[in-house]
N, C-alpha and C. Protein backbone atom coordinates (compact mmCIF):
# COMPACT_ATOMS: atom_id res chain seq x y z
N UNK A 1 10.51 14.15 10.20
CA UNK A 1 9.47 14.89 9.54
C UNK A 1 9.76 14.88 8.05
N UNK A 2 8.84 15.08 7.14
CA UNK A 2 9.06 14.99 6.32
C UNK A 2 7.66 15.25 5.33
N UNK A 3 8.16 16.68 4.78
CA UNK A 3 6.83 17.26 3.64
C UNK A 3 6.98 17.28 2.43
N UNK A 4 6.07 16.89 1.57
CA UNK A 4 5.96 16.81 0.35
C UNK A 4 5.41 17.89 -0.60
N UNK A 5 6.75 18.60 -0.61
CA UNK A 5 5.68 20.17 -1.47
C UNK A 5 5.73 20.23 -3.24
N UNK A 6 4.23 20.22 -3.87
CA UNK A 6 4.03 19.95 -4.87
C UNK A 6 3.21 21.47 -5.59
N UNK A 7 4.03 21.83 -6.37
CA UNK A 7 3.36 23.37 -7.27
C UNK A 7 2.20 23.47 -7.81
N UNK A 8 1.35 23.95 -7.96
CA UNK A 8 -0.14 23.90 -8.06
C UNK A 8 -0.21 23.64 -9.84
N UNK A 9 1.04 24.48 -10.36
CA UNK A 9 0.97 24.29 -11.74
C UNK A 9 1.80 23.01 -12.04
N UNK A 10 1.18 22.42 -13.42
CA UNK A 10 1.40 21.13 -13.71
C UNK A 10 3.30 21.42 -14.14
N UNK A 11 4.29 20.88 -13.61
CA UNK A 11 5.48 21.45 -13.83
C UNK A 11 6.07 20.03 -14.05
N UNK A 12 6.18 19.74 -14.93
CA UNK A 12 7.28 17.73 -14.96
C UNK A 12 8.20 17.42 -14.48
N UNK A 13 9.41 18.47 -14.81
CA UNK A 13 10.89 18.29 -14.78
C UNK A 13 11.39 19.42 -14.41
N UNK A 14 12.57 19.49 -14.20
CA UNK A 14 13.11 20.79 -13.61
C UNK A 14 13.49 21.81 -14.94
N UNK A 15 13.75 20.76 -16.36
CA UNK A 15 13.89 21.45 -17.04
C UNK A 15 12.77 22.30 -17.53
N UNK A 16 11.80 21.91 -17.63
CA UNK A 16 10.34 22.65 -17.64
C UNK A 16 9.98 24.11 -16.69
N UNK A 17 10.65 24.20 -15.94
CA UNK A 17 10.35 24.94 -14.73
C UNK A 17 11.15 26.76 -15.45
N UNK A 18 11.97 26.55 -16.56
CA UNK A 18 12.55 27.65 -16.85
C UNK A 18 11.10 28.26 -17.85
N UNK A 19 10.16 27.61 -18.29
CA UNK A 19 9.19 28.46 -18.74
C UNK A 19 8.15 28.93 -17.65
N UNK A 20 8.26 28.80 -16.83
CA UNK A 20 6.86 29.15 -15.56
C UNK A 20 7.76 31.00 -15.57
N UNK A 21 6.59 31.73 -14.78
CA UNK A 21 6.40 33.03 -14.65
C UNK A 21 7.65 33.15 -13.13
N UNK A 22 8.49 34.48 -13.46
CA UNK A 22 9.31 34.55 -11.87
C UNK A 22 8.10 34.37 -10.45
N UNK A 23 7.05 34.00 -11.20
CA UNK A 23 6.60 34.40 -9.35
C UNK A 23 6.04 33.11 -9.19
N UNK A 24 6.70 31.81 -9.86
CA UNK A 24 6.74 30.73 -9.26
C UNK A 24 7.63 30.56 -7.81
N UNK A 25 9.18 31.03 -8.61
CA UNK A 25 9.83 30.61 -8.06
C UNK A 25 9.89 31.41 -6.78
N UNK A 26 9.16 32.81 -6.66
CA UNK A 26 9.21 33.34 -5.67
C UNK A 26 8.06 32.56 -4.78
N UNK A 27 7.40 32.40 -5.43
CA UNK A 27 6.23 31.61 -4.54
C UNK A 27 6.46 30.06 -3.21
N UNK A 28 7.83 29.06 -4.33
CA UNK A 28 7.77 28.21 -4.17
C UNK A 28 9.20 28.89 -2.65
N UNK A 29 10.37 29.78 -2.65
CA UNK A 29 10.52 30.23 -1.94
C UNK A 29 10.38 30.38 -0.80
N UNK A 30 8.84 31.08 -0.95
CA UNK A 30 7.80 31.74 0.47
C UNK A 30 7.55 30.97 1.35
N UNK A 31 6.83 29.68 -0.13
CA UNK A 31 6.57 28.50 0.95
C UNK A 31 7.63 27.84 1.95
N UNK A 32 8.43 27.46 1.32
CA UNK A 32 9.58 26.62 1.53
C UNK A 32 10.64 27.18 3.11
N UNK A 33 10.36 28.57 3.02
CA UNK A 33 10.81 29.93 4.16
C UNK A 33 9.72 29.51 5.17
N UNK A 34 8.58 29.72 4.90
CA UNK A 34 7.67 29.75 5.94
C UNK A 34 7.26 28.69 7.14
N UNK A 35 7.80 27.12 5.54
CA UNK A 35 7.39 26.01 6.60
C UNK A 35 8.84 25.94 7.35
N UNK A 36 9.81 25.98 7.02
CA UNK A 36 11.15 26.44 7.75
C UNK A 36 10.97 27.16 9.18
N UNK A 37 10.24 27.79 8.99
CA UNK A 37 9.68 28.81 10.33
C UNK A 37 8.96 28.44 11.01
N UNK A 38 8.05 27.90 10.34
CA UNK A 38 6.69 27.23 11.11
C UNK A 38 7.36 26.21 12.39
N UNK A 39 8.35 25.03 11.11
CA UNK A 39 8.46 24.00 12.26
C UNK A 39 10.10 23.97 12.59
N UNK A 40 10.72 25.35 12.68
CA UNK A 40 11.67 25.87 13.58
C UNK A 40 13.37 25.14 13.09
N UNK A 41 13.21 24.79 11.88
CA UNK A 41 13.82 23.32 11.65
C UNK A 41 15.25 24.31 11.00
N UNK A 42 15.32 25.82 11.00
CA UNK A 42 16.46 26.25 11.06
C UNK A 42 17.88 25.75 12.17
N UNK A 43 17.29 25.55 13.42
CA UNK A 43 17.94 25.07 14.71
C UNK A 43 18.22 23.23 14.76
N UNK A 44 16.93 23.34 14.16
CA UNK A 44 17.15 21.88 14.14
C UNK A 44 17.94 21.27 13.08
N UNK A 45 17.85 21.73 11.89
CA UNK A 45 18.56 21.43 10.51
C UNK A 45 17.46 20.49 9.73
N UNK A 46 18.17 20.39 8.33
CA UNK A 46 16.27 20.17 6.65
C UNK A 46 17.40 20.03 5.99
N UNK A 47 16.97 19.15 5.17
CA UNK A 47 17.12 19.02 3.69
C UNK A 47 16.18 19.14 2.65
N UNK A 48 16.32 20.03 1.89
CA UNK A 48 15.26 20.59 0.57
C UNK A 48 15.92 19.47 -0.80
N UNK A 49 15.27 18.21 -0.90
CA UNK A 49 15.17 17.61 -1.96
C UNK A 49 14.67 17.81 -3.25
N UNK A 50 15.04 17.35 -4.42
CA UNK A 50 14.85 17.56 -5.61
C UNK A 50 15.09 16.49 -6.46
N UNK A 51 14.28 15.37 -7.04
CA UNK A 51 14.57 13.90 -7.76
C UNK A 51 14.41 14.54 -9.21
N UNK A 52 14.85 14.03 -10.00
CA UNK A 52 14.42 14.12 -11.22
C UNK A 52 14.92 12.69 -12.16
N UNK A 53 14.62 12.60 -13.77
CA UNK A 53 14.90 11.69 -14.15
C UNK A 53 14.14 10.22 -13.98
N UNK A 54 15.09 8.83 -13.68
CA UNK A 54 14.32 8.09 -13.39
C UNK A 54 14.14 7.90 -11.92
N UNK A 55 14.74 8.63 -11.24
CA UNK A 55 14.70 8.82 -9.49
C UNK A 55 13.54 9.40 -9.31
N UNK A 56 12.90 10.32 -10.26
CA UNK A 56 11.56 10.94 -9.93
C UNK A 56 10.66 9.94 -10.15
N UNK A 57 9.77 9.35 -9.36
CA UNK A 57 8.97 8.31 -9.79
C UNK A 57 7.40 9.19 -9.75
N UNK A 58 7.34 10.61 -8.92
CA UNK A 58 6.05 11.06 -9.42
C UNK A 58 6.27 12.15 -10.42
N UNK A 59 5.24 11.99 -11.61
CA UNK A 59 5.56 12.44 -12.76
C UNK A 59 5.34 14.04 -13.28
N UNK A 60 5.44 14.96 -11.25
CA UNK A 60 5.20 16.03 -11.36
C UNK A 60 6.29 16.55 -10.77
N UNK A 61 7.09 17.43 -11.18
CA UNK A 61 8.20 18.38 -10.06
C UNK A 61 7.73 18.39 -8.89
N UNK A 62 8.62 18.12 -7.77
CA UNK A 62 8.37 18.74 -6.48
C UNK A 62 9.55 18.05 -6.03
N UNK A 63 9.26 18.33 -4.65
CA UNK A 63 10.54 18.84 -3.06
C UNK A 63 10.28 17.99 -2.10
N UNK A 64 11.02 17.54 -1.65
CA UNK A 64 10.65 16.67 -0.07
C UNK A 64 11.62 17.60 0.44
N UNK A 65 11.15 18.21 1.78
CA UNK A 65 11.49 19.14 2.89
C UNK A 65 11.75 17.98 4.24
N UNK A 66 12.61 17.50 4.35
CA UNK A 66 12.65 16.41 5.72
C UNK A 66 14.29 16.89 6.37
N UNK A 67 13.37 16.64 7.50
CA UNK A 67 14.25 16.44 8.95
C UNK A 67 14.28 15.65 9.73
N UNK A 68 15.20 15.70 10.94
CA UNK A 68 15.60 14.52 11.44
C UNK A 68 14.11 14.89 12.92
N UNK A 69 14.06 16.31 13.39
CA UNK A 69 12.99 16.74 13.70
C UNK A 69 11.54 15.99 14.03
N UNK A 70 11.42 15.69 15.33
CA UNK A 70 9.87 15.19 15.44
C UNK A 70 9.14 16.58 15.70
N UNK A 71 8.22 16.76 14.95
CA UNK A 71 7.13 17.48 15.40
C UNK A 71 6.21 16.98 15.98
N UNK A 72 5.25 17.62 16.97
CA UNK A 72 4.57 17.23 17.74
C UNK A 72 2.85 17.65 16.95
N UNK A 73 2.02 17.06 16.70
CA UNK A 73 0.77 16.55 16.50
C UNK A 73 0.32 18.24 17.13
N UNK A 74 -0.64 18.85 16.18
CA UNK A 74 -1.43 20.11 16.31
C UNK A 74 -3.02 19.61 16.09
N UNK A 75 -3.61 20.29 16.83
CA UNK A 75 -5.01 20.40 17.07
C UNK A 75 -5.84 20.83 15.90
């Protein structure tokens, strides 16, 4: 499995991220907790990624949330 979570506000770099409001980071958090919950992947085990630099090839901050975890297809 493997999700691609991207902040609604335009955020570049991680160094950028120290001017956003605390209730980014609480936000980005919530999310990050919830899909944890959703797809149970505490038991199963996740890695919360973070590229930056020239490893970041999309030119917005964000997270890949992946596991080794198959989820099963929802309606």
């Amino acid at each position: 499995m493997h999700i691609l979570i991207l902040p609604k506000q335009s955020v570049h770099t991680f160094d950028n991220a120290s001017a956003q409001p605390p209730e980014f980071a609480q936000d980005f958090y919530q999310i990050v907790t919830t899909l944890i919950a959703d797809f149970d992947l505490t038991a199963q085990g996740y890695r919360l990624i973070n590229n930056g630099g020239p490893n970041q090839l999309v030119p917005q901050w964000h997270w890949h949330l992946v596991s080794e975890h198959q989820q099963e297809a929802h309606d």
